[in-house]
N, C-alpha and C. Protein backbone atom coordinates (compact mmCIF):
# COMPACT_ATOMS: atom_id res chain seq x y z
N UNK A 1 -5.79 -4.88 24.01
CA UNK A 1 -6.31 -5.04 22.67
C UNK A 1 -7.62 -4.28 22.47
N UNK A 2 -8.07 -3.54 23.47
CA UNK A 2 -9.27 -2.94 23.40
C UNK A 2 -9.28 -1.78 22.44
N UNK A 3 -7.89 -1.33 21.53
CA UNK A 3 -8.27 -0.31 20.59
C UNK A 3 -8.27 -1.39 18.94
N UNK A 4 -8.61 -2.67 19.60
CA UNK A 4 -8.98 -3.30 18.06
C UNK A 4 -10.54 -3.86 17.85
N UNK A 5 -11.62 -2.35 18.01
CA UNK A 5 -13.06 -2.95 18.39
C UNK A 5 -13.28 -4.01 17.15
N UNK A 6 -14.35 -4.81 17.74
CA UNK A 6 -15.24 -5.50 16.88
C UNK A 6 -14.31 -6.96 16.57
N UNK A 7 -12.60 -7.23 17.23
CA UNK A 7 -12.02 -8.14 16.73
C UNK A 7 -12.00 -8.64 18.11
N UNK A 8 -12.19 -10.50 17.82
CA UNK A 8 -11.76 -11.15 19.19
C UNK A 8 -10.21 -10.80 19.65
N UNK A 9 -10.12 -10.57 21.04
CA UNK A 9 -9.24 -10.03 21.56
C UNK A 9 -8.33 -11.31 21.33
N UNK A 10 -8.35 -12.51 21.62
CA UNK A 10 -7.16 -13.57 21.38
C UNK A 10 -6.61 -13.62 20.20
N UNK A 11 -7.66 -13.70 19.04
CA UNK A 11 -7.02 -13.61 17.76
C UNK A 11 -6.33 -12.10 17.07
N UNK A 12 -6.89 -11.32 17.72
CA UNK A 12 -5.82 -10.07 17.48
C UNK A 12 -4.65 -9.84 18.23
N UNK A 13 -4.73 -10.52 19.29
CA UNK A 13 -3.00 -10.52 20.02
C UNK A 13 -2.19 -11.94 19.36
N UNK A 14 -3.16 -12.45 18.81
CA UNK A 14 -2.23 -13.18 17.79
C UNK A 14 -1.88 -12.95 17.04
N UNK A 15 -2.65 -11.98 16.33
CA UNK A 15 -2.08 -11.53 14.70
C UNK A 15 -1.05 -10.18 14.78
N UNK A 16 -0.80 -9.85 15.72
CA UNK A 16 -0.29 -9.06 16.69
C UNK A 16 1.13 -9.45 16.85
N UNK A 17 0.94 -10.44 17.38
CA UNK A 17 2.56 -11.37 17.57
C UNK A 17 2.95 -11.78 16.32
N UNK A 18 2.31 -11.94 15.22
CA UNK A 18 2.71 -12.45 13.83
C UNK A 18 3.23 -11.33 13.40
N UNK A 19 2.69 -10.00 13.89
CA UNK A 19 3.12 -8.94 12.93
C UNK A 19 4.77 -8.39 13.65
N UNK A 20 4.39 -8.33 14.79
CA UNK A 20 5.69 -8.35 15.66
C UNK A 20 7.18 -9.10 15.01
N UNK A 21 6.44 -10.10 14.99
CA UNK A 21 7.91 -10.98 14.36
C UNK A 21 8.31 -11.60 12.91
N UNK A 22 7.64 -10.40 12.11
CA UNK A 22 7.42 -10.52 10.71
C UNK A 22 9.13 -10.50 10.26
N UNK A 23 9.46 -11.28 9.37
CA UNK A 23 10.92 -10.55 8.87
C UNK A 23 10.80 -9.55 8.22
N UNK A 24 11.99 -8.85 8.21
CA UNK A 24 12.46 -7.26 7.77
C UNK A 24 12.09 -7.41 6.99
N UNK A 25 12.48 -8.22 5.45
CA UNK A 25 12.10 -8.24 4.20
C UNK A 25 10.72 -7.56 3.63
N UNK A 26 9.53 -8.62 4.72
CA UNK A 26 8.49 -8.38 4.57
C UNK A 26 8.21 -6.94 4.89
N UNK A 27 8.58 -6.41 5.97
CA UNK A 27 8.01 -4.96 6.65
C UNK A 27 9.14 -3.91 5.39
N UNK A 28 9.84 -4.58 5.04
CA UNK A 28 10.15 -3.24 3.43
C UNK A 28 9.71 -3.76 2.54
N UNK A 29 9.31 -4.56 2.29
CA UNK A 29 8.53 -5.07 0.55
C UNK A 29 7.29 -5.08 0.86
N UNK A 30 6.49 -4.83 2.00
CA UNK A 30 5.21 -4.47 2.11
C UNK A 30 4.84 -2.51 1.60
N UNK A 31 6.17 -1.85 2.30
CA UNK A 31 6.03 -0.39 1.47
C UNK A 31 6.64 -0.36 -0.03
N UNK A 32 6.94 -1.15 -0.91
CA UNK A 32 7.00 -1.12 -2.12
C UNK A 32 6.51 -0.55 -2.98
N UNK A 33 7.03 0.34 -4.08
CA UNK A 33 6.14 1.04 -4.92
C UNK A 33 6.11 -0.10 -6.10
N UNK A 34 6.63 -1.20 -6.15
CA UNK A 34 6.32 -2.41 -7.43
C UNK A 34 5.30 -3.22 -7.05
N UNK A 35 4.34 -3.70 -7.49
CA UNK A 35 2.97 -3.98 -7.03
C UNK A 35 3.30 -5.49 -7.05
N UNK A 36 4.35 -6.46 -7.67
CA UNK A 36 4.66 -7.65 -7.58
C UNK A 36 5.23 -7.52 -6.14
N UNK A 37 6.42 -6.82 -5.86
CA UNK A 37 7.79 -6.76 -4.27
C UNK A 37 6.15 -6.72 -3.59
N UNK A 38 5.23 -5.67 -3.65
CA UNK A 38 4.36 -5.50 -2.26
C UNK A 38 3.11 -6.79 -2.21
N UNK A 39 2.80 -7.38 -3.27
CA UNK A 39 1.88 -8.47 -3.32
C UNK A 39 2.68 -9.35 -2.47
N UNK A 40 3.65 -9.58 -2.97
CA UNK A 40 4.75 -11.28 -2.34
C UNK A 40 4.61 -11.00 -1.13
N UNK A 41 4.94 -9.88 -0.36
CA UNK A 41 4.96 -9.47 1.24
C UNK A 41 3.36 -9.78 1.40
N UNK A 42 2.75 -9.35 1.30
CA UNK A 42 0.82 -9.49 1.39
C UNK A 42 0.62 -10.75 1.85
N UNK A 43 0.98 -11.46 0.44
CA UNK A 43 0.42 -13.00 0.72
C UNK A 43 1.54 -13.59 1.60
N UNK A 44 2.53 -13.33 1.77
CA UNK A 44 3.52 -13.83 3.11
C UNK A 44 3.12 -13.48 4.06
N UNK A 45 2.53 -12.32 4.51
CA UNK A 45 2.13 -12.07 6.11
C UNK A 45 0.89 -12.99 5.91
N UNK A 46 0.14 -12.79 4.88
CA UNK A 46 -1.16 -13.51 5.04
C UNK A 46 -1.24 -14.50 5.21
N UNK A 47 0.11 -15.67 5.20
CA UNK A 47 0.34 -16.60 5.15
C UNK A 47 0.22 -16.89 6.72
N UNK A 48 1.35 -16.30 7.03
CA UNK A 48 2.15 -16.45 8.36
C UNK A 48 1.06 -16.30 9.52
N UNK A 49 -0.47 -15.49 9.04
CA UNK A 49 -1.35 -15.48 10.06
C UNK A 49 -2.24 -16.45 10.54
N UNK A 50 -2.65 -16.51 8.80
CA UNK A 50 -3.56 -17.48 8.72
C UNK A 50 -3.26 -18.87 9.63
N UNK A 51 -1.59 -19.32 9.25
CA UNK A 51 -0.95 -20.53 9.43
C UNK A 51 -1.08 -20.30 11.41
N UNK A 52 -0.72 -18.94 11.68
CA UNK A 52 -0.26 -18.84 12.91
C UNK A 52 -1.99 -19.02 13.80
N UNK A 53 -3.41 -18.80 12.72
CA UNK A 53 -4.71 -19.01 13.51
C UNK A 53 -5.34 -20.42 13.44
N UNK A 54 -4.40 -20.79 12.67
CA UNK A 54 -5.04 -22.44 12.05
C UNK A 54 -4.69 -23.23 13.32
N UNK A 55 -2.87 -22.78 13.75
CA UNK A 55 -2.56 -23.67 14.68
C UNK A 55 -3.20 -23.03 16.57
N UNK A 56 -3.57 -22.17 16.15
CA UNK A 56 -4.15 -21.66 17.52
C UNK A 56 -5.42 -22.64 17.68
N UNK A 57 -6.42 -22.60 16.68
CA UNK A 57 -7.75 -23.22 16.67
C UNK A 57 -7.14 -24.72 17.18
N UNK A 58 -5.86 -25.28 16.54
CA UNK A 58 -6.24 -26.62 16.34
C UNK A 58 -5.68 -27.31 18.37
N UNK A 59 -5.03 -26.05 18.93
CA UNK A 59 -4.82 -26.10 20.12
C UNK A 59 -5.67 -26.53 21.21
């Protein structure tokens, strides 16, 4: 994780693994040229991280 300076290394191999196992949907409606298809993907990964650092902390 050392080419992600300035980010804690645990929480970027977490957000890492979130991105890894994102569904397809998301990884093509994130390149969307409709600014609604690419928002919905946004706040879904953003979801899926946040949710995936909340439960790391609460570990």
């Amino acid at each position: 994780m050392d080419h992600i300076s300035g980010m804690n290394s645990e929480h970027g191999a977490l957000i890492l693994a979130v991105l890894q196992r994102a569904p397809q949907w998301i990884r093509h409606d994130l390149a969307a040229k409709d600014d609604n298809t690419r928002l919905r993907a946004e706040e879904s990964l953003t979801a899926m991280i946040v949710d995936a650092l909340v439960k790391d902390e609460a570990d």
